[in-house]
C-alpha atoms as a PDB file:
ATOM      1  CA  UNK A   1     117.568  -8.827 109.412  1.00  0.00           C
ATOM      2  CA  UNK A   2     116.930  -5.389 112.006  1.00  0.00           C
ATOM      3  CA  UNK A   3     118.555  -2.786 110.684  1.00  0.00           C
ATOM      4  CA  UNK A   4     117.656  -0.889 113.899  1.00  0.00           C
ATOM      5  CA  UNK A   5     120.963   0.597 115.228  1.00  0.00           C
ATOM      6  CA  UNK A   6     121.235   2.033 118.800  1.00  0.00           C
ATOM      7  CA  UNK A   7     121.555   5.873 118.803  1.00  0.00           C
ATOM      8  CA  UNK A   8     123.339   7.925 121.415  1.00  0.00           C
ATOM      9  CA  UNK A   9     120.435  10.181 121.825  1.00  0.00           C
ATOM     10  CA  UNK A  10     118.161   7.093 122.977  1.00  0.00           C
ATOM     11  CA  UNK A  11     121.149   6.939 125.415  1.00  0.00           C
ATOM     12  CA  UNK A  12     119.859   6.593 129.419  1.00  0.00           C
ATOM     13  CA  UNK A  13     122.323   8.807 131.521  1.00  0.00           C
ATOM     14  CA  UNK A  14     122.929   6.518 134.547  1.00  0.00           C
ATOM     15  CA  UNK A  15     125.303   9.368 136.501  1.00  0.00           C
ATOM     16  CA  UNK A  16     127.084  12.875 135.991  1.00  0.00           C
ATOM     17  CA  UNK A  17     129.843  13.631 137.921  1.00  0.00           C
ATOM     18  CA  UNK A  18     132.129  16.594 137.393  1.00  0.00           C
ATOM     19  CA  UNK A  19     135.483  15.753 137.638  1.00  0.00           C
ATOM     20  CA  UNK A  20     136.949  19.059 137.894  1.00  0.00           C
ATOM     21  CA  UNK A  21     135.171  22.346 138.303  1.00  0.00           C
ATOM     22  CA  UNK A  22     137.406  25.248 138.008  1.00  0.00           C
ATOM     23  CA  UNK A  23     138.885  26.932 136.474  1.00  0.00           C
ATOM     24  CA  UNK A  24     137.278  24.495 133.169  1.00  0.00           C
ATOM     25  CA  UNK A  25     134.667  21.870 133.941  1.00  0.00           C
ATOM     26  CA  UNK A  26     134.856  18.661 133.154  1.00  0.00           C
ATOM     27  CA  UNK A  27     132.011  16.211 133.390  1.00  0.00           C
ATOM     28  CA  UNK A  28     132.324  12.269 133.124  1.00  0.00           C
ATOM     29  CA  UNK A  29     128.915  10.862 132.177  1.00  0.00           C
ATOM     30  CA  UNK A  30     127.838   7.303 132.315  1.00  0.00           C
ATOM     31  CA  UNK A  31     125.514   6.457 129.766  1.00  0.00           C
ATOM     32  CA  UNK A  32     123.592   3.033 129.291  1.00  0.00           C
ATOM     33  CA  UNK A  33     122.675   2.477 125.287  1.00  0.00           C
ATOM     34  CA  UNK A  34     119.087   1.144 123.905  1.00  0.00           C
ATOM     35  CA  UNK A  35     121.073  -2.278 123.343  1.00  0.00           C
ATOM     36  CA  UNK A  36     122.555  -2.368 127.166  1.00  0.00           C
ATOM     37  CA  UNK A  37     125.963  -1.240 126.637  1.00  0.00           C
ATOM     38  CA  UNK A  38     127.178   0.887 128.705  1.00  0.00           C
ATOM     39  CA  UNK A  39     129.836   3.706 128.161  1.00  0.00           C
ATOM     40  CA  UNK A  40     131.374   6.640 129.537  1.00  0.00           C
ATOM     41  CA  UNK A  41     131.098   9.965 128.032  1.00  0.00           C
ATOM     42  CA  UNK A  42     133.697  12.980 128.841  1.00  0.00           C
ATOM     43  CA  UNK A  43     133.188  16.510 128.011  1.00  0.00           C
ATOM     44  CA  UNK A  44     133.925  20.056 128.940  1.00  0.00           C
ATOM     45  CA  UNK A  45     131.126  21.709 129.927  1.00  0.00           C
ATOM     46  CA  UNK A  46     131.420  25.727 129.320  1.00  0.00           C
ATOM     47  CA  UNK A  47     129.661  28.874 129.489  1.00  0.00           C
ATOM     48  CA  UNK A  48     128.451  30.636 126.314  1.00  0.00           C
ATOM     49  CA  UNK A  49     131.374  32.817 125.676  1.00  0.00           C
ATOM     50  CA  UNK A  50     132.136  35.380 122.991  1.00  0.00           C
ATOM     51  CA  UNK A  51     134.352  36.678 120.478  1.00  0.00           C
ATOM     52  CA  UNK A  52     134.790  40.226 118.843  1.00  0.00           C
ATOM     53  CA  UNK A  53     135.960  41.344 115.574  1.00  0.00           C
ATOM     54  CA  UNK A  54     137.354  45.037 116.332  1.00  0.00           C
ATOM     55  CA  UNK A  55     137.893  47.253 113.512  1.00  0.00           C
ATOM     56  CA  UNK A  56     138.833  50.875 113.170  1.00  0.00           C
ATOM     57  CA  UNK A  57     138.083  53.887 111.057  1.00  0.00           C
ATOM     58  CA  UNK A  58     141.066  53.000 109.133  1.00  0.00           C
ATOM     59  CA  UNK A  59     139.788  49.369 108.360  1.00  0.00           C
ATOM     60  CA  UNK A  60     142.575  47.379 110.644  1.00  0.00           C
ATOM     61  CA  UNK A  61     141.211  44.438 112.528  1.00  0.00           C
ATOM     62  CA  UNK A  62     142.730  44.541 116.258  1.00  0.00           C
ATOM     63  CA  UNK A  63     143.762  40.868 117.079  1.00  0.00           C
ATOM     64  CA  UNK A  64     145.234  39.430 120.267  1.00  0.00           C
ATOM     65  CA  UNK A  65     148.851  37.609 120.209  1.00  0.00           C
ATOM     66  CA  UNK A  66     149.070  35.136 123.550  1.00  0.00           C
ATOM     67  CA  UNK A  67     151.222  31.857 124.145  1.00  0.00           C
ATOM     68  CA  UNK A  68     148.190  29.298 124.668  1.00  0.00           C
ATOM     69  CA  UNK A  69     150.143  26.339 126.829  1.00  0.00           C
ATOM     70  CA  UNK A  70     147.531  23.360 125.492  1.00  0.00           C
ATOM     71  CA  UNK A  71     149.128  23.991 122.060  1.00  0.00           C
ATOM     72  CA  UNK A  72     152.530  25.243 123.361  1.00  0.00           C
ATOM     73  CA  UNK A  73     152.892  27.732 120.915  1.00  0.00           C
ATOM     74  CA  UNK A  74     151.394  31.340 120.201  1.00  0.00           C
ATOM     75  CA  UNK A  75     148.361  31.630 118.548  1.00  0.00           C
ATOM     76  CA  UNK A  76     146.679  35.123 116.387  1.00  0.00           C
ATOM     77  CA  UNK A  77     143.235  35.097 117.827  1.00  0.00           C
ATOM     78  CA  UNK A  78     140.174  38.026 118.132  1.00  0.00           C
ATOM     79  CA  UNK A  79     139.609  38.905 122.006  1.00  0.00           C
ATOM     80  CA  UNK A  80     137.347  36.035 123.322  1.00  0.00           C
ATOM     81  CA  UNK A  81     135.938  35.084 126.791  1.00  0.00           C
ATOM     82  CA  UNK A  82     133.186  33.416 128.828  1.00  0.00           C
ATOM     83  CA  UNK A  83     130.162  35.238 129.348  1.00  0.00           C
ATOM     84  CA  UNK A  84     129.642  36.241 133.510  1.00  0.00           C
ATOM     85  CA  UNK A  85     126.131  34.661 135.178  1.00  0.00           C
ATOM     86  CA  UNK A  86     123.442  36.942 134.022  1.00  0.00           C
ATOM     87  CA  UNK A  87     125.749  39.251 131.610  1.00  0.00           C
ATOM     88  CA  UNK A  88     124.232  40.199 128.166  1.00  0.00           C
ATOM     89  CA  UNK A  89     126.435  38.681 125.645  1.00  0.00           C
ATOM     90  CA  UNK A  90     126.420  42.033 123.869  1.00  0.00           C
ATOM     91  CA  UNK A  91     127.741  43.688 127.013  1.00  0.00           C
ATOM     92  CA  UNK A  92     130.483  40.417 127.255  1.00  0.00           C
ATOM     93  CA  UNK A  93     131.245  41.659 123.925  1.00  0.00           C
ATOM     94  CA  UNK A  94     132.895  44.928 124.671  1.00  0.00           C
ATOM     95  CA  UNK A  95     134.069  43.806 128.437  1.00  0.00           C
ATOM     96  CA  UNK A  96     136.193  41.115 126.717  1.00  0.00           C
ATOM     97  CA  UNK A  97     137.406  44.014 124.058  1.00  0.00           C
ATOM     98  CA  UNK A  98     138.436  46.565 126.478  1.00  0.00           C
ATOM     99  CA  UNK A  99     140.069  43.483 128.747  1.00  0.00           C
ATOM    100  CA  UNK A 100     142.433  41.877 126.104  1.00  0.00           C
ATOM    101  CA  UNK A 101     142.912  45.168 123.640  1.00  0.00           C
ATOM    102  CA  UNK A 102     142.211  48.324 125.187  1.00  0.00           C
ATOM    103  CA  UNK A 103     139.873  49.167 122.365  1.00  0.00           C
ATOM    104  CA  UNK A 104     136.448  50.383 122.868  1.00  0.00           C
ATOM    105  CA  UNK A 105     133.961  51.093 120.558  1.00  0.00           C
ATOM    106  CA  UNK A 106     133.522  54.719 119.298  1.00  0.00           C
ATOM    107  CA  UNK A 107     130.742  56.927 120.118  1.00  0.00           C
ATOM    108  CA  UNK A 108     128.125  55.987 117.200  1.00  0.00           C
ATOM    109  CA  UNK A 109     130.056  52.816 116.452  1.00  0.00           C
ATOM    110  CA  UNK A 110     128.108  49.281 116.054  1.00  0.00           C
ATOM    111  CA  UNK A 111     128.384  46.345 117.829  1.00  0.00           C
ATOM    112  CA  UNK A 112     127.048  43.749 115.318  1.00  0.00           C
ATOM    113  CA  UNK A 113     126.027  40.105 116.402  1.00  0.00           C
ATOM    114  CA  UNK A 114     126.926  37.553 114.040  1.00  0.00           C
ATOM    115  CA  UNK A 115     125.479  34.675 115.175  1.00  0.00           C
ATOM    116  CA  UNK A 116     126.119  31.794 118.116  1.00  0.00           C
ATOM    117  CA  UNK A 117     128.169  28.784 117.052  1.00  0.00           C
ATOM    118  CA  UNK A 118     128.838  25.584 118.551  1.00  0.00           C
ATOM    119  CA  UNK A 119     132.433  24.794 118.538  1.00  0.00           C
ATOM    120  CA  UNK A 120     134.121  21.468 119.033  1.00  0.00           C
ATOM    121  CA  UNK A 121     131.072  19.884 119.603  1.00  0.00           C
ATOM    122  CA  UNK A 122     132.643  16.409 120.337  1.00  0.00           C
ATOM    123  CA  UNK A 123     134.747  17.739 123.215  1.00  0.00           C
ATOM    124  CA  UNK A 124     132.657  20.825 124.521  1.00  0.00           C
ATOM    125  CA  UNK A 125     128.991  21.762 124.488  1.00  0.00           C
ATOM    126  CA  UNK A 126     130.415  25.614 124.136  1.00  0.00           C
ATOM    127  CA  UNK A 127     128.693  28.257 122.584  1.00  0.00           C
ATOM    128  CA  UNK A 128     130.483  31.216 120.745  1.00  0.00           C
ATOM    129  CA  UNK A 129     128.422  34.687 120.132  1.00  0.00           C
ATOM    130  CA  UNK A 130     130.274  36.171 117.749  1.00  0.00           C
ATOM    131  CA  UNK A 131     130.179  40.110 116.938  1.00  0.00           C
ATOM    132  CA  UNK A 132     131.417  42.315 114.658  1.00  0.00           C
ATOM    133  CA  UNK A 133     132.352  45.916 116.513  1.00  0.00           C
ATOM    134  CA  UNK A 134     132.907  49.050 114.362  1.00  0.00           C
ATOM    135  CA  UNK A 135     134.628  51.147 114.538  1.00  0.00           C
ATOM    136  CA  UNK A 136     137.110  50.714 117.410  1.00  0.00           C
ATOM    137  CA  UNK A 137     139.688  53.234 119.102  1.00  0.00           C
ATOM    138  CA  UNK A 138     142.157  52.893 121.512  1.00  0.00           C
ATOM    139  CA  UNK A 139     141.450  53.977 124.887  1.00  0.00           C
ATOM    140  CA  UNK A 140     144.362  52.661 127.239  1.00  0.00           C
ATOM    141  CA  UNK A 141     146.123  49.825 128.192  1.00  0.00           C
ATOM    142  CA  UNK A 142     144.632  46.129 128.152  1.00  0.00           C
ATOM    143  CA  UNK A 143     143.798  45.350 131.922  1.00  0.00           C
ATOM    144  CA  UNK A 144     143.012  41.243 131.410  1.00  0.00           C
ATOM    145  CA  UNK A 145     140.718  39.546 133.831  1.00  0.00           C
ATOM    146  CA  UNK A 146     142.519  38.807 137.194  1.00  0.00           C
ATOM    147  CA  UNK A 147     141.592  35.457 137.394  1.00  0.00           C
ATOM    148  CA  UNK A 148     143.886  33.696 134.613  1.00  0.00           C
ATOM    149  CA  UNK A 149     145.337  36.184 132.088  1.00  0.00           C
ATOM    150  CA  UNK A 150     147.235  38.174 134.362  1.00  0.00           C
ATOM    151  CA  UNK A 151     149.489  35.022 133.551  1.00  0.00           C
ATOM    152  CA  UNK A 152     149.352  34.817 129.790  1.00  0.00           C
ATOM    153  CA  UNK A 153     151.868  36.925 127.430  1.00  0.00           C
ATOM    154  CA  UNK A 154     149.156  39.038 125.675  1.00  0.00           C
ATOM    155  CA  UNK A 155     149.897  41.769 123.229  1.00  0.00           C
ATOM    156  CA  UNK A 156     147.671  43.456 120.473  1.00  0.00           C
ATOM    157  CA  UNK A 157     148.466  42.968 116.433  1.00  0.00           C
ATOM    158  CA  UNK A 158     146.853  45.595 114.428  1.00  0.00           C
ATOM    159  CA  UNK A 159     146.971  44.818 110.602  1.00  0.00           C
ATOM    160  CA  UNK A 160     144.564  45.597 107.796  1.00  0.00           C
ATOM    161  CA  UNK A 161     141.048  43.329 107.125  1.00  0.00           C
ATOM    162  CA  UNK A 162     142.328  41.858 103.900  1.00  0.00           C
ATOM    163  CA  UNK A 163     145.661  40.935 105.703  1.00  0.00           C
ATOM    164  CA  UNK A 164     143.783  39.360 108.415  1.00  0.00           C
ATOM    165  CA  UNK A 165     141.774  37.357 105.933  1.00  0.00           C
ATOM    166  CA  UNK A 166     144.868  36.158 103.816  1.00  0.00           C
ATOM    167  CA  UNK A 167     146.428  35.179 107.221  1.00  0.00           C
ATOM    168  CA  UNK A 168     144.026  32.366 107.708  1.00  0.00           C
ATOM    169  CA  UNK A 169     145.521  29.486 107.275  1.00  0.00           C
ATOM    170  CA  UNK A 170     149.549  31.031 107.787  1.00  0.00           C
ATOM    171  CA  UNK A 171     149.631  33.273 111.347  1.00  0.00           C
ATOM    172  CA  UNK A 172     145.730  32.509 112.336  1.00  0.00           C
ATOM    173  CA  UNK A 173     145.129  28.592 112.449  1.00  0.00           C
ATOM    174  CA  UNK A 174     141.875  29.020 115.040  1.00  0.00           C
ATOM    175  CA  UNK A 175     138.842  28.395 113.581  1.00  0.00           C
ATOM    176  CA  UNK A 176     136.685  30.257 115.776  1.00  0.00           C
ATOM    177  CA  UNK A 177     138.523  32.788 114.702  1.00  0.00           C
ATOM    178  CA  UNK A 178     138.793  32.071 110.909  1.00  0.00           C
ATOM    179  CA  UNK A 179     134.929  32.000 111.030  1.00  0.00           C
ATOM    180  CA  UNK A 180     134.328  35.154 112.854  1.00  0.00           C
ATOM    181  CA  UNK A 181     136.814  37.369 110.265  1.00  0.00           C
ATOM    182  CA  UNK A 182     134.889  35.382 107.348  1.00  0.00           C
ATOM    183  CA  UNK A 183     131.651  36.335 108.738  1.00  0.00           C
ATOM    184  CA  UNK A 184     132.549  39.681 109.808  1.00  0.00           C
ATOM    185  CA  UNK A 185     134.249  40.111 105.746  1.00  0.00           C
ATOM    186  CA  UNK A 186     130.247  39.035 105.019  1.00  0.00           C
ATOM    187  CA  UNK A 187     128.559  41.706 107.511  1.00  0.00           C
ATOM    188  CA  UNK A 188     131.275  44.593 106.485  1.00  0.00           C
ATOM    189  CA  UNK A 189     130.247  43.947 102.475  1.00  0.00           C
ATOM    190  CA  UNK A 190     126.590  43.958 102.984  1.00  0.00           C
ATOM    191  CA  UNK A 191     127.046  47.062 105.478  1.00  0.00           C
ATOM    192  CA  UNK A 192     129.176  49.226 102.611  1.00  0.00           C
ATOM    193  CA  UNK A 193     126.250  47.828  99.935  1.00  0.00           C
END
């Protein structure tokens, strides 16, 4: 008896087509298995993006409140977005900060990277960049970008780190952005060490 089992990464892709390009791709693949089967395969298929944990002098992390419409509800998240076609993700970083918050980072502040994580790996192949930027201040209003959150209801939640953290689970149910505060929690301790 074989116990030889056919993996997907054996897989022959037979055709790609993208079955919606803006403003999220979507990609249907057709994929023929070492045994013969054949079977389709839908995913998004994303740009890195990135995600920033802003905190001031005073030790408040600067979060984003927005009514996502997939979930139908509003979410607590960090600012976020995709990274442009030959952008730094460092420099996506604090673009995507000053968009959704209004923050920048101080003169002689940090922008600390955190690391790139894959998120929802069965659905996406997206990338987060995470960063940790310290300290923040205020330097006007939140623009957005004008291509799709000149729609959304955005508004900025300041509230201390440790709240933040105990909010995971309660007001912030995003992992992406569970991760990056535990991370950031991580970075901040080995930073005041």
């Amino acid at each position: 008896m074989s116990t030889w089992t056919a993996k997907m990464k054996d897989a022959t892709l037979l055709s790609s087509e993208v079955l919606v390009a803006k403003p999220k791709r979507f990609v249907r693949e057709l994929l023929r298995m070492p045994d013969g089967q054949e079977i389709e395969w839908y995913f998004a298929d994303t740009t890195p993006s990135v995600m920033v944990v802003p905190v001031t002098e005073n030790g408040d992390v600067v979060m984003v409140r927005q009514y996502r419409h997939n979930l139908k509800k509003d979410t607590l998240e960090l600012p976020a977005g995709i990274v442009s076609a030959d952008e730094p993700v460092a420099d996506a970083a604090l673009r995507e900060l000053v968009e959704e918050t209004g923050y920048v980072l101080t003169d002689g502040g940090t922008l600390h990277a955190l690391g790139s994580y894959y998120a929802l790996p069965s659905e996406t192949n997206k990338y987060v960049n995470l960063f940790l930027a310290t300290p923040v201040h205020f330097a006007g209003q939140a623009q957005g970008d004008t291509e799709i959150e000149k729609y959304f209801d955005m508004s900025t939640v300041h509230m201390p780190f440790s709240e933040a953290l105990a909010q995971i689970g309660k007001q912030i149910d995003g992992l992406e952005t569970a991760g990056a505060l535990l991370l950031a929690r991580n970075k901040l301790s080995s930073l005041a060490a």
